[in-house]
Every structure is written in C-alpha cells, then in structure tokens.
Protein backbone atom coordinates (compact mmCIF):
# COMPACT_ATOMS: atom_id res chain seq x y z
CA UNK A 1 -13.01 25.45 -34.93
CA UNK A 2 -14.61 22.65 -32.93
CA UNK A 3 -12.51 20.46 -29.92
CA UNK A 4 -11.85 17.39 -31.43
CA UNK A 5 -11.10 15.91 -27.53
CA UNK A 6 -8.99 12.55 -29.00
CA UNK A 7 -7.09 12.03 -26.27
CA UNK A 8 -10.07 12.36 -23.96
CA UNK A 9 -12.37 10.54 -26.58
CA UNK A 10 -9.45 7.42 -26.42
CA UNK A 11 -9.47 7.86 -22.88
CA UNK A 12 -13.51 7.21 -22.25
CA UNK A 13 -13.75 4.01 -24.60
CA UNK A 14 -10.45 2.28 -22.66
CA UNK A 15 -11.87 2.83 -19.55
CA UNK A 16 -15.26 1.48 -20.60
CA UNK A 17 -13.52 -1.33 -22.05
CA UNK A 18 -11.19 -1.85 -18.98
CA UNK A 19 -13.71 -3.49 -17.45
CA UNK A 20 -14.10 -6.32 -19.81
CA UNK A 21 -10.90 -7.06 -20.48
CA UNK A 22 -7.29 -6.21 -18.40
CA UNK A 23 -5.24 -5.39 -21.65
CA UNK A 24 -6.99 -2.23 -23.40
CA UNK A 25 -4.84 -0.62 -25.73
CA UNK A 26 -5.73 2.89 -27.36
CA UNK A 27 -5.16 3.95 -31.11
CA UNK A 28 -2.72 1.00 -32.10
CA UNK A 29 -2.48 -2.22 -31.49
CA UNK A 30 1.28 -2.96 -29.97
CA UNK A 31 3.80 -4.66 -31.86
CA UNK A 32 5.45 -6.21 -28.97
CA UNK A 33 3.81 -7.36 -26.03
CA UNK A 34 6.02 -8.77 -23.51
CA UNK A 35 3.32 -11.66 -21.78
CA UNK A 36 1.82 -14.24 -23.57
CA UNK A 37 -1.73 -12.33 -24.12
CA UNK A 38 -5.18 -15.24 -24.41
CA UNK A 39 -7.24 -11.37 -25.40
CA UNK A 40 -7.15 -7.70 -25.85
CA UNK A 41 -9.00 -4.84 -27.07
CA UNK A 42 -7.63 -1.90 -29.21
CA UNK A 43 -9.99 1.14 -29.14
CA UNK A 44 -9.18 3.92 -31.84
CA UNK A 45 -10.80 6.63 -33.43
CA UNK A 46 -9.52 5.35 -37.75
CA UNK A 47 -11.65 7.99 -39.87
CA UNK A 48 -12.03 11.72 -40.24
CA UNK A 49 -13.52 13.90 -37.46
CA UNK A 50 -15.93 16.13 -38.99
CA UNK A 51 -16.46 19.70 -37.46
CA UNK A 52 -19.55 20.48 -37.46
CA UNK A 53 -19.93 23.91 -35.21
CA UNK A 54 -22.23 26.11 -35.49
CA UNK A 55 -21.67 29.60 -34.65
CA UNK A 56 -20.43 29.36 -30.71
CA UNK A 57 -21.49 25.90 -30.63
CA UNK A 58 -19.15 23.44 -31.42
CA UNK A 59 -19.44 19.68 -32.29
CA UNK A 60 -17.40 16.79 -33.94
CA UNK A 61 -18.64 13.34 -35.26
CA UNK A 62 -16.57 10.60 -35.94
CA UNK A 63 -16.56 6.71 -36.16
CA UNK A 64 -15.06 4.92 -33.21
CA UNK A 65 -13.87 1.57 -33.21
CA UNK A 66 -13.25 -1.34 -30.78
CA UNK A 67 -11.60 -4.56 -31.88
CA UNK A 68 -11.65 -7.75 -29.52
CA UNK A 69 -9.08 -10.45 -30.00
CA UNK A 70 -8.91 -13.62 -28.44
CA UNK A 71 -5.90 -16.31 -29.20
CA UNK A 72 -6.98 -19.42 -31.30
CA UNK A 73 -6.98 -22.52 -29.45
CA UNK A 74 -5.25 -25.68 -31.02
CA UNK A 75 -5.55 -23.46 -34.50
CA UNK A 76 -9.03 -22.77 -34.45
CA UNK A 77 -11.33 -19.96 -33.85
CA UNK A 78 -12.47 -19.95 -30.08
CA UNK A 79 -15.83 -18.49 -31.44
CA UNK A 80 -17.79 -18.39 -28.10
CA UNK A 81 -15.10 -16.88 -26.39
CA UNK A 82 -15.06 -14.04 -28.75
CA UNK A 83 -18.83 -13.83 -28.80
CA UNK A 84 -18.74 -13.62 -25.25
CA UNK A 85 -16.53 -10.77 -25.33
CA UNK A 86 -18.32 -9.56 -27.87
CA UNK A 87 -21.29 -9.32 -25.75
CA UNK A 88 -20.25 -8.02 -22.37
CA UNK A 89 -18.35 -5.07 -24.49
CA UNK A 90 -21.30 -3.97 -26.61
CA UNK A 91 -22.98 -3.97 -22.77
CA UNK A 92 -20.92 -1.02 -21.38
CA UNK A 93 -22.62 1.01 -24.45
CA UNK A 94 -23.66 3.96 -24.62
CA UNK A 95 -20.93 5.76 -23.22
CA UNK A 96 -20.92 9.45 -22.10
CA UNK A 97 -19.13 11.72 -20.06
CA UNK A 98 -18.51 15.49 -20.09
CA UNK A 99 -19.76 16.29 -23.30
CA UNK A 100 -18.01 13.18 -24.91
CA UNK A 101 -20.93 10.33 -26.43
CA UNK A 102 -20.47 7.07 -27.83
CA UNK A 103 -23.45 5.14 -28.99
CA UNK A 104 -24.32 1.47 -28.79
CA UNK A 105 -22.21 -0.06 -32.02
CA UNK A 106 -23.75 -0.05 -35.08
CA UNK A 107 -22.44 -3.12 -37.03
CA UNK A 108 -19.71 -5.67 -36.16
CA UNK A 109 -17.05 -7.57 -38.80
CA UNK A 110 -17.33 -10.77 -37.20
CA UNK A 111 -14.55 -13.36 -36.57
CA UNK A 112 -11.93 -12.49 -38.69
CA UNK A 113 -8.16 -13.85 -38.51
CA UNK A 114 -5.28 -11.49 -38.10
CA UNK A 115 -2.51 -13.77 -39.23
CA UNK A 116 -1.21 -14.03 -35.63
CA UNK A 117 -3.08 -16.41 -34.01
CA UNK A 118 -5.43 -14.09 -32.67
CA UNK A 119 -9.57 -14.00 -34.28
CA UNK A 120 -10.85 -10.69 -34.03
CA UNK A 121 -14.54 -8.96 -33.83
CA UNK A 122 -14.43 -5.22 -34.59
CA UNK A 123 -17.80 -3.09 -33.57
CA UNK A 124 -18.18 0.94 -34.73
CA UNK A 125 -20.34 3.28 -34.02
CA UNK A 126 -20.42 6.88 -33.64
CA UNK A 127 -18.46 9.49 -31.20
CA UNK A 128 -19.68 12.64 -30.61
CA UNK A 129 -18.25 15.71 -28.56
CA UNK A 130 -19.66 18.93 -27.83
C-alpha cells in the first residue's frame, strides 16, 4: 500500500502559504480564534487519496485545497484585497519537496461569503507523493 504522507503533505502547503499570510491553518478552519483576524488561509487535503502503486513503486493523488479569507470592510466584499491574496498565493506554486508535488491550482471558486464576515477564494489542484 502506497504512503499517503498527510501530515507531511499539510505540512508543505502551510509553509508555502506562510509566506503570504501569518495565520495558516491546516485541515480545519478554527472555531475560535482568540485575535481579531483581517485574513487567513486554511490548507486541507477534503477528497479521497487514491493509491495508485505499482508493484514496488508507490504513488497517491489527491486534490488539495487552499482557501483565502479576508474580513469584509463596512459589509462589503474587499475584492482586491482578496485578489491580491489570491495572486501572491497561486505564485508560491508549484510546490515540491521530497517526493511530495503540488501543482499550480487548477480552478478557483471566487469570492464567496462564509456567513462570518469573512469573503473567501478557494484554489485546488492536485497533490502527488511518491
């Protein structure tokens, strides 16, 4: 059976994304934060991992995800500071290191609300580990 490598897979896309943003959160996105947040990313890994080894040679494929929020302003959408975000995090893409890929992002749900005064972008695209 193939190493799925989550926690190292998490690992790689936070640290990419560290340096866009100081509040990176893996897998979840916290249900309390104790300061008054004006962005943050969640990074997480939501569908299947597929094994796909062959013989000795093992490989999984799965669909990462990174979500950007940024706090309304005066009830509105701050649109180009969300693009902006957008931008410089699609930038640290591709991703790789020890055996552990993550391609430029593939599509991105644009400027959704989340009901708590945060919009949101979320970008995918694929994670691969051999």
């Amino acid at each position: 059976m193939g190493n799925f490598r989550i926690a190292e897979s998490l690992k790689l896309l936070k640290e990419g994304c560290d340096g866009v943003c100081g509040h990176v959160y893996a897998a979840n996105r916290p249900k309390h934060i104790r300061e008054h947040l004006e962005e943050f990313i969640v990074v997480s890994l939501p569908v299947r991992i597929m094994n796909e080894t062959v013989g000795h040679c093992g490989m999984t494929e799965t669909t990462y995800r990174v979500e950007i929020y940024v706090r309304d302003t005066d009830g509105q959408a701050n649109i180009g500071w969300l693009e902006e975000l957008t931008e410089e995090v699609s930038g640290i893409f591709p991703l790789s290191k020890d055996g552990i890929c993550a391609s430029k992002p593939a599509s991105v749900t644009g400027c959704v609300e989340d009901g708590n005064g945060f919009h949101v972008n979320v970008l995918q695209g694929v994670l691969s580990t051999c």
